[in-house]
Protein backbone atom coordinates (compact mmCIF):
# COMPACT_ATOMS: atom_id res chain seq x y z
CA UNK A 1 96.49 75.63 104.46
CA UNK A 2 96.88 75.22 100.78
CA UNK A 3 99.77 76.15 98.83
CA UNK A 4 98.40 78.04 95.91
CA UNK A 5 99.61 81.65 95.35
CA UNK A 6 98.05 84.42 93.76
CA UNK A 7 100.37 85.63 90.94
CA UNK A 8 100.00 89.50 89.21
CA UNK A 9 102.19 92.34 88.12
CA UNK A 10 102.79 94.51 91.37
CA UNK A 11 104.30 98.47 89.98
CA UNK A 12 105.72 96.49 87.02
CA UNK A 13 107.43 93.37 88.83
CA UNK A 14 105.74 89.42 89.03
CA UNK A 15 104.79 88.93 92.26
CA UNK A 16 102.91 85.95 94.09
CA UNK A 17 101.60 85.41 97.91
CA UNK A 18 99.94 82.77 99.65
CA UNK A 19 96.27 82.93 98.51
CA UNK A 20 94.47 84.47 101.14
CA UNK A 21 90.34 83.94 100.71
CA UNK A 22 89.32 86.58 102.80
CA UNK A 23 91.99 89.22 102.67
CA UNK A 24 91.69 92.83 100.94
CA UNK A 25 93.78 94.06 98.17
CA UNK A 26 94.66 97.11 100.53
CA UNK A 27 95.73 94.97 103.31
CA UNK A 28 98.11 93.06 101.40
CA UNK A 29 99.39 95.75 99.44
CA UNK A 30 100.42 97.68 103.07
CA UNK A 31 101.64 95.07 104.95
CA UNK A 32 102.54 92.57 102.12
CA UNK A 33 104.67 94.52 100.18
CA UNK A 34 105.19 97.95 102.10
CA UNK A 35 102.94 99.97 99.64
CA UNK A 36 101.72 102.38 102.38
CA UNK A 37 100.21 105.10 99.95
CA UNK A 38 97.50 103.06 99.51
CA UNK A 39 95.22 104.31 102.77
CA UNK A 40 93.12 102.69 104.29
CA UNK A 41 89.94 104.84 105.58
CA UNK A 42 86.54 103.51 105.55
CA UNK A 43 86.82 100.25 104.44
CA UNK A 44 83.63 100.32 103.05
CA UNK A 45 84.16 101.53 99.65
CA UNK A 46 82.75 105.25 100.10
CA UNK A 47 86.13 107.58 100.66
CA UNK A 48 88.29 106.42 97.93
CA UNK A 49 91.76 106.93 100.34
CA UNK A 50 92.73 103.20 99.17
CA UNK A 51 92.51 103.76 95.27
CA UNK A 52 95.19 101.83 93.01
CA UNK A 53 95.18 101.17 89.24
CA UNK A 54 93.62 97.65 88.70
CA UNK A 55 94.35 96.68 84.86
CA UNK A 56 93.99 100.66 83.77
CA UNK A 57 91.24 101.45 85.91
CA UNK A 58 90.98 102.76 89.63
CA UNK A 59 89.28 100.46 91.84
CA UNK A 60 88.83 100.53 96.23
CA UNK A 61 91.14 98.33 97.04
CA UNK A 62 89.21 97.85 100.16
CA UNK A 63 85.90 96.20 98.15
CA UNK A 64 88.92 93.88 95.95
CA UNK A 65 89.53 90.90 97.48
CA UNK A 66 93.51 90.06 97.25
CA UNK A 67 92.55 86.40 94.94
CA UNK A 68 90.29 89.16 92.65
CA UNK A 69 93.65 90.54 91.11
CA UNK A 70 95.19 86.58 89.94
CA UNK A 71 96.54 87.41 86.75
CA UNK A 72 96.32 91.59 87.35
CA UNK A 73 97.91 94.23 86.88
CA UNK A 74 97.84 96.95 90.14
CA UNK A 75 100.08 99.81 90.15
CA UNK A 76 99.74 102.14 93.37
CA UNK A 77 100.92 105.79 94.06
CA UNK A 78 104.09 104.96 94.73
CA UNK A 79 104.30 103.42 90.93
CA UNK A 80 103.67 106.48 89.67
CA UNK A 81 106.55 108.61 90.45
CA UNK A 82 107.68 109.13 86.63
CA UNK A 83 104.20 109.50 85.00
CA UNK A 84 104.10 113.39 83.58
CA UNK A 85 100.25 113.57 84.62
CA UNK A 86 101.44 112.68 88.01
CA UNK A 87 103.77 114.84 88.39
CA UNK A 88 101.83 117.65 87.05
CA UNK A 89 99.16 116.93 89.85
CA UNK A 90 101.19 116.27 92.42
CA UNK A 91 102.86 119.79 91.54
CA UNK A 92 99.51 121.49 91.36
CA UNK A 93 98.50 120.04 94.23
CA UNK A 94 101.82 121.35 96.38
CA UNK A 95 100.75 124.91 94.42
CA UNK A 96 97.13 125.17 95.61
CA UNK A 97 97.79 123.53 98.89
CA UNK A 98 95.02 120.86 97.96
CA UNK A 99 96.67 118.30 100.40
CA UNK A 100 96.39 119.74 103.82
CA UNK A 101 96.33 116.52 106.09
CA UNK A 102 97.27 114.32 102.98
CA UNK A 103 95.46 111.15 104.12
CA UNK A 104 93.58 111.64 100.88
CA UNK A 105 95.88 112.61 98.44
CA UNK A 106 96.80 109.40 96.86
CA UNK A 107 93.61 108.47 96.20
CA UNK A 108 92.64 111.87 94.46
CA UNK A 109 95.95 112.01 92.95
CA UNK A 110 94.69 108.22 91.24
CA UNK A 111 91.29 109.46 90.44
CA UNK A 112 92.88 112.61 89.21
CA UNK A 113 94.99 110.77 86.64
CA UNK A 114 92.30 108.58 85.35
CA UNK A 115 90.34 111.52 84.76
CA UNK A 116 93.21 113.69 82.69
CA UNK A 117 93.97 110.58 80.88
CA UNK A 118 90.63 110.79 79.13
CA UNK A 119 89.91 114.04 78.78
CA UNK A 120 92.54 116.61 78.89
CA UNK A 121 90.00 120.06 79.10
CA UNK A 122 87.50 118.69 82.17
CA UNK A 123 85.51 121.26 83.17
CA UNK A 124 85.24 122.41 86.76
CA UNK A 125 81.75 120.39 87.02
CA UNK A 126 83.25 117.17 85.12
CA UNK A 127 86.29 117.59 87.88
CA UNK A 128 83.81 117.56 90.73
CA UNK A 129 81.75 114.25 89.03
CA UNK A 130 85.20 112.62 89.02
CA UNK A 131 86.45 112.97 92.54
CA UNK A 132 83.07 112.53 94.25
CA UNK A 133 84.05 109.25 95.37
CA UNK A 134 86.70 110.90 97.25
CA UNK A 135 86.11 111.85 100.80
CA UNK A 136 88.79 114.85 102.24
CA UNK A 137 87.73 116.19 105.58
CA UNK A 138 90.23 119.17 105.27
CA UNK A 139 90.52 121.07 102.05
CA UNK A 140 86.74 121.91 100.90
CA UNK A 141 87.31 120.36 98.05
CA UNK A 142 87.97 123.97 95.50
CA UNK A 143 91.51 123.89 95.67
CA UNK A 144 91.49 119.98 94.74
CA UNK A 145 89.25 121.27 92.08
CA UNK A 146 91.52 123.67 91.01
CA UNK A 147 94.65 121.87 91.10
CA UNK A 148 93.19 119.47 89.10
CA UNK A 149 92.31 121.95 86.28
CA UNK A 150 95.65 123.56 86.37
CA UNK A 151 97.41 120.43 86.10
CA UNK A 152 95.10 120.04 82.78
CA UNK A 153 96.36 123.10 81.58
CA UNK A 154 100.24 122.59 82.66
CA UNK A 155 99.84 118.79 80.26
CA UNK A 156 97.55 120.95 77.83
CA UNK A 157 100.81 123.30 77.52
CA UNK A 158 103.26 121.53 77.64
CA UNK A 159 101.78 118.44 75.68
CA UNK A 160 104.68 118.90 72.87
CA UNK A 161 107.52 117.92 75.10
């Protein structure tokens, strides 16, 4: 058992772990550190329930092996508490009941933000490209849709506070 130990930025703190070869990002992030918003569902890469924020961009933290993110930085949901498009989302998503179950929602919520944060007038089509990678088995998808264009236009409005 070797000693090295896998050092990255963890929701803003330095963090290291014993380097594990084979482990999962998602694995370590639930039962290393107690990050359960990141979900674990296919483990294949397809439903997009284990999203996190890999260096500014969402990755499956099922595909990323745990040594992958040496050097990193990965926020998860639970990060992203204070972040106005969050909270925007995470309001419209309450509004248009878009969360049913809610095994899902982090990882929309994730894909959801990366979205808004490059283009703050998606169109309902450009919405739909986004989340695609997201499997939800309960809501039909139109009121994620939706939530995710009125959270647009709640930062849209409100973009001058």
């Amino acid at each position: 058992m070797s000693d090295e130990k896998i050092r990255f930025t963890l929701n803003g703190r330095e963090v290291a772990v014993p380097a594990a070869t084979r482990g999962h990002l998602g694995d370590l992030l639930r039962h290393g550190f107690g990050e359960t918003g990141t979900h674990i569902g296919c483990e294949h890469g397809v439903c997009g329930a284990c999203n996190v924020v890999m260096d500014g961009v969402v990755v499956r933290s099922c595909l990323t092996l745990a040594v992958q993110v040496a050097g990193a930085e990965i926020e998860t949901i639970e990060h992203l508490g204070n972040d106005r498009n969050v909270a925007a989302l995470q309001d419209a998503f309450v509004a248009r009941n878009a969360f049913q179950c809610g095994y899902c929602t982090p990882g929309m919520i994730m894909t959801a933000r990366e979205l808004l944060a490059g283009n703050a007038t998606p169109r309902r089509d450009e919405i739909r490209d986004a989340i695609s990678g997201n499997l939800c088995r309960c809501t039909g998808y139109q009121s994620i849709v939706e939530a995710i264009a009125d959270a647009a236009e709640t930062l849209r409005e409100t973009a001058g506070d």
